[in-house]
C-alpha atoms as a PDB file:
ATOM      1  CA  UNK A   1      -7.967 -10.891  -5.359  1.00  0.00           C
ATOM      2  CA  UNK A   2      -4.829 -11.058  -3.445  1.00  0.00           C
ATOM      3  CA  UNK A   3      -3.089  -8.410  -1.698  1.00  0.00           C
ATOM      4  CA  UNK A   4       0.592  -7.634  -0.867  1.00  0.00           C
ATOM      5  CA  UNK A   5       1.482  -7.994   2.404  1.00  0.00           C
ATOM      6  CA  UNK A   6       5.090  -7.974   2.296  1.00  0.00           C
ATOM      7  CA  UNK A   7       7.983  -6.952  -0.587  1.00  0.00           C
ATOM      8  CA  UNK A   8      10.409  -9.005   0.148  1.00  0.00           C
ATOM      9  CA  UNK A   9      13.408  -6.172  -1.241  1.00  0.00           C
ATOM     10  CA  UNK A  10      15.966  -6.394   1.313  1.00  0.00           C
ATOM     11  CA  UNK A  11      13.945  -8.677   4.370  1.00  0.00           C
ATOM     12  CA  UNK A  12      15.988 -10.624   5.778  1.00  0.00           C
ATOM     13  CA  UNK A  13      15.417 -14.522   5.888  1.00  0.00           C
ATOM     14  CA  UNK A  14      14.742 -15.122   9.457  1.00  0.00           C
ATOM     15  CA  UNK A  15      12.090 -12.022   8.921  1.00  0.00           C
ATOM     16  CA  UNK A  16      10.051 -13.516   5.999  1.00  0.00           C
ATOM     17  CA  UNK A  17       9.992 -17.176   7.923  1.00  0.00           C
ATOM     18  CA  UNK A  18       8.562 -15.222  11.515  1.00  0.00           C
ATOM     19  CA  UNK A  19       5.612 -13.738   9.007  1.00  0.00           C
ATOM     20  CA  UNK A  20       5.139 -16.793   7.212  1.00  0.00           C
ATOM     21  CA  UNK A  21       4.722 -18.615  10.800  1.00  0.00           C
ATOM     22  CA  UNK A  22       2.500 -15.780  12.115  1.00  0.00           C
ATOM     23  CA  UNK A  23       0.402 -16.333   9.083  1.00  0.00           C
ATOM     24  CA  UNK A  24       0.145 -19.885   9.662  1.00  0.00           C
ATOM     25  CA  UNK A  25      -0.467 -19.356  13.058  1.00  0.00           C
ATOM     26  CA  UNK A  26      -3.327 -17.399  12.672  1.00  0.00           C
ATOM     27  CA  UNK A  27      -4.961 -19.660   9.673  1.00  0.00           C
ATOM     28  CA  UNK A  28      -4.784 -16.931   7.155  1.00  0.00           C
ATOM     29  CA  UNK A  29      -3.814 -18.443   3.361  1.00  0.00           C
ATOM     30  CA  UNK A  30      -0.794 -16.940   1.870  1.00  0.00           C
ATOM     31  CA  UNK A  31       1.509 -17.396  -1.292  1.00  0.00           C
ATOM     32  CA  UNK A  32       5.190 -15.943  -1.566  1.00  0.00           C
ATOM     33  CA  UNK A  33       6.343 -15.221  -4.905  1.00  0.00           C
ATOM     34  CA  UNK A  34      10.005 -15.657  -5.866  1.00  0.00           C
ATOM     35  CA  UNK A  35      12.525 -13.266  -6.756  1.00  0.00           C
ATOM     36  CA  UNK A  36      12.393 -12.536 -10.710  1.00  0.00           C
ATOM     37  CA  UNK A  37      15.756 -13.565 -12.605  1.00  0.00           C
ATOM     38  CA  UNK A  38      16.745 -10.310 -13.656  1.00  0.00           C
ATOM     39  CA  UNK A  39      16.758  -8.319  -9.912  1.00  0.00           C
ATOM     40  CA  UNK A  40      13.288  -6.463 -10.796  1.00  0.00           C
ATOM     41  CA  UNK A  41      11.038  -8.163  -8.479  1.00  0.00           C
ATOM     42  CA  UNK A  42      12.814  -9.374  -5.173  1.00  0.00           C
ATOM     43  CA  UNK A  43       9.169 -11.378  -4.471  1.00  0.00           C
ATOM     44  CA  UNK A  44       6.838 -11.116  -1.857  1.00  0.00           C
ATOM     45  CA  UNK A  45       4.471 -12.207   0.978  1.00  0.00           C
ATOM     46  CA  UNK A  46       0.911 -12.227  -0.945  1.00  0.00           C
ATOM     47  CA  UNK A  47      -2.396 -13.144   0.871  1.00  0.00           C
ATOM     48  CA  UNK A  48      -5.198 -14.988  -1.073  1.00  0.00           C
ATOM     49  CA  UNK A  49      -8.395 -13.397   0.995  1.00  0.00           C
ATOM     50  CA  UNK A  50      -8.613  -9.224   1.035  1.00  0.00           C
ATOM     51  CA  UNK A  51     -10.594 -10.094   4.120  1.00  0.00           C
ATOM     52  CA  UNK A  52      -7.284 -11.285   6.393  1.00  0.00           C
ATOM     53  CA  UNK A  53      -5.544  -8.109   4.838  1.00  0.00           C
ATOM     54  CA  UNK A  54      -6.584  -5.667   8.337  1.00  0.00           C
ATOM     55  CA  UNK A  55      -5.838  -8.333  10.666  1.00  0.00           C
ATOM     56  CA  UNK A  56      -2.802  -9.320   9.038  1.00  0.00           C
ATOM     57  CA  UNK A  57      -1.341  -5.583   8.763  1.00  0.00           C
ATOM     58  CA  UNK A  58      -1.997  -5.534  12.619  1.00  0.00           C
ATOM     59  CA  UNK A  59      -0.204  -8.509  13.015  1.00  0.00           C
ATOM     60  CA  UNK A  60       2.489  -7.496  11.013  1.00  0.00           C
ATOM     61  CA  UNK A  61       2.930  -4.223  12.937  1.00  0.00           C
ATOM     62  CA  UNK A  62       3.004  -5.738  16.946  1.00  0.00           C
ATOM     63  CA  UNK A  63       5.292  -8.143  15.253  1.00  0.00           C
ATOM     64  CA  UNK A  64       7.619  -4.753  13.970  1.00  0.00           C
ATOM     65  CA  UNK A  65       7.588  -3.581  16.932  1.00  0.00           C
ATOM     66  CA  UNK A  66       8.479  -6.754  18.828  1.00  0.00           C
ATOM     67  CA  UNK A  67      11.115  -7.046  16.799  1.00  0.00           C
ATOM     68  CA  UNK A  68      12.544  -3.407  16.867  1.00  0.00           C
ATOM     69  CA  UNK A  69      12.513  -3.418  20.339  1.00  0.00           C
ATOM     70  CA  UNK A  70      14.600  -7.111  20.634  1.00  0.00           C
ATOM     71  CA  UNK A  71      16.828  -5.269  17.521  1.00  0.00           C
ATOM     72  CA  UNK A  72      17.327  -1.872  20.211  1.00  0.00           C
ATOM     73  CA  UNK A  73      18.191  -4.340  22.748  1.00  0.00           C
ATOM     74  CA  UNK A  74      20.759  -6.224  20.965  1.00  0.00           C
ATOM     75  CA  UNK A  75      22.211  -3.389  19.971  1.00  0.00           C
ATOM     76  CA  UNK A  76      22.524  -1.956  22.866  1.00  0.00           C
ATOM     77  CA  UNK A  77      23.789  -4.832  24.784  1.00  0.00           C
ATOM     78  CA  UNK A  78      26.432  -4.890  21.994  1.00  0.00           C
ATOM     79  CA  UNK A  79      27.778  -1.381  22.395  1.00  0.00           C
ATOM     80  CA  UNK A  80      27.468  -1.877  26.460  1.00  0.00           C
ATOM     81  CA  UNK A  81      29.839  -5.195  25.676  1.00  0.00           C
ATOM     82  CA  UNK A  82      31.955  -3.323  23.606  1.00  0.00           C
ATOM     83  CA  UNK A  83      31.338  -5.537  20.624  1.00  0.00           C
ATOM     84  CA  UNK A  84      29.601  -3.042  18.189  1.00  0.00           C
ATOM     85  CA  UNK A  85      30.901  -2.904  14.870  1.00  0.00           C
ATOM     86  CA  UNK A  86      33.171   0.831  14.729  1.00  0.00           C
ATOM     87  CA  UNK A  87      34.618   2.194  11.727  1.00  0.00           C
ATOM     88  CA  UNK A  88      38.231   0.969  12.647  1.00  0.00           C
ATOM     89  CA  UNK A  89      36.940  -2.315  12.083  1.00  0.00           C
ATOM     90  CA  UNK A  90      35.622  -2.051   8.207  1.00  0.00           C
ATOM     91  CA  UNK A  91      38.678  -0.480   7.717  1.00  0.00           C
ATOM     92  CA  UNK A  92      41.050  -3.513   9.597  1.00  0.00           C
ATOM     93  CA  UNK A  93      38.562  -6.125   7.911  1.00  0.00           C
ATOM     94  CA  UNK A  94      38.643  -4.623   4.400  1.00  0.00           C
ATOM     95  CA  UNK A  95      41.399  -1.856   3.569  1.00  0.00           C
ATOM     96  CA  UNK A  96      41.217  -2.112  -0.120  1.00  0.00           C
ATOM     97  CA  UNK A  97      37.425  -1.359  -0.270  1.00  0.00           C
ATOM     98  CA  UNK A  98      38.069   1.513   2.156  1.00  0.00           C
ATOM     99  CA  UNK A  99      40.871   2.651  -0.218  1.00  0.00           C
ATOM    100  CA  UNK A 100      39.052   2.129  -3.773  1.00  0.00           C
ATOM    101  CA  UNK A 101      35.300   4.382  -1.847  1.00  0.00           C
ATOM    102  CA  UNK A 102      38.118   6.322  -1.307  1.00  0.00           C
ATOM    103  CA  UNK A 103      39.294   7.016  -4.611  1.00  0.00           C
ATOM    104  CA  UNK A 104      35.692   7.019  -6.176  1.00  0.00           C
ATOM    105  CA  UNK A 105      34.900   9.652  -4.098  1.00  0.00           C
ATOM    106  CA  UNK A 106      38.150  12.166  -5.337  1.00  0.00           C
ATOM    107  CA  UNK A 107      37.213  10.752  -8.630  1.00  0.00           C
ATOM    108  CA  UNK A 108      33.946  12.178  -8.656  1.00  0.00           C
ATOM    109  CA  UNK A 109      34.160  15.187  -7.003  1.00  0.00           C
ATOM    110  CA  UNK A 110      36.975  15.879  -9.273  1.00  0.00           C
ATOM    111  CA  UNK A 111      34.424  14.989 -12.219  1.00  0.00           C
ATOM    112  CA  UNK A 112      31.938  17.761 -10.712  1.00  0.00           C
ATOM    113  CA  UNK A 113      34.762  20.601 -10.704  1.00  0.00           C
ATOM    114  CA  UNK A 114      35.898  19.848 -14.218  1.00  0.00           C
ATOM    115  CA  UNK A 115      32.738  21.983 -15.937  1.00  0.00           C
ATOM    116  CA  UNK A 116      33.471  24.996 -13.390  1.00  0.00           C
ATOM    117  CA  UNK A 117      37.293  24.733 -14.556  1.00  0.00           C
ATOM    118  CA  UNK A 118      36.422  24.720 -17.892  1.00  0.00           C
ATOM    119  CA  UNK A 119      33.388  27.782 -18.055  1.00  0.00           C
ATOM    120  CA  UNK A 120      35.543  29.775 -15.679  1.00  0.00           C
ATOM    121  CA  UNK A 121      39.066  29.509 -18.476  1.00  0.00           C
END
């Protein structure tokens, strides 16, 4: 019976190709499922043998780490640059969005304090 190895909900394309190539590298058979139409299921990194399913969660953690520690290292390479993304930035790039989470937010709140106004009249 096959086991899930990897949900692909919010991985990254680049990510789901390394693990398909580790995989391959180490001869273990795999199938990836696709994402269903209707958002439920974003798919996923199955393997056919529940044999490979220890060696292939140890795999799949050195590779984690490998790649949180090159992630940490861009990262901080970028803020040492200068060229980290600040907050002065979303709000240059996109002022409209900024202003409309803006407005949400008072909306809302606003929306909370209207049952207090009203049981307190």
């Amino acid at each position: 019976m096959a086991k899930l190895l990897l949900n692909l909900r919010y991985v990254p394309e680049d990510e789901a190709a390394d693990v398909r190539d580790f995989l391959d590298a180490a001869g273990m058979e795999w199938y990836q499922t696709r994402p269903s139409p209707f958002g439920i299921s974003h798919g996923g990194i199955w393997l056919r043998n529940n044999e490979d399913f220890a060696e292939a969660k140890r795999l799949m953690a050195d590779y984690q780490r490998g790649r949180q520690a090159r992630a940490r290292e861009a990262r901080e390479r970028a803020e040492r640059e200068g060229t980290t993304e600040t907050f002065a930035d979303i709000a240059r790039a996109d002022p409209v969005r900024l202003v409309m989470i803006v407005l949400a937010i008072i909306f809302l709140i606003g929306l909370m304090a209207v049952p207090g106004y009203m049981l307190s009249r």
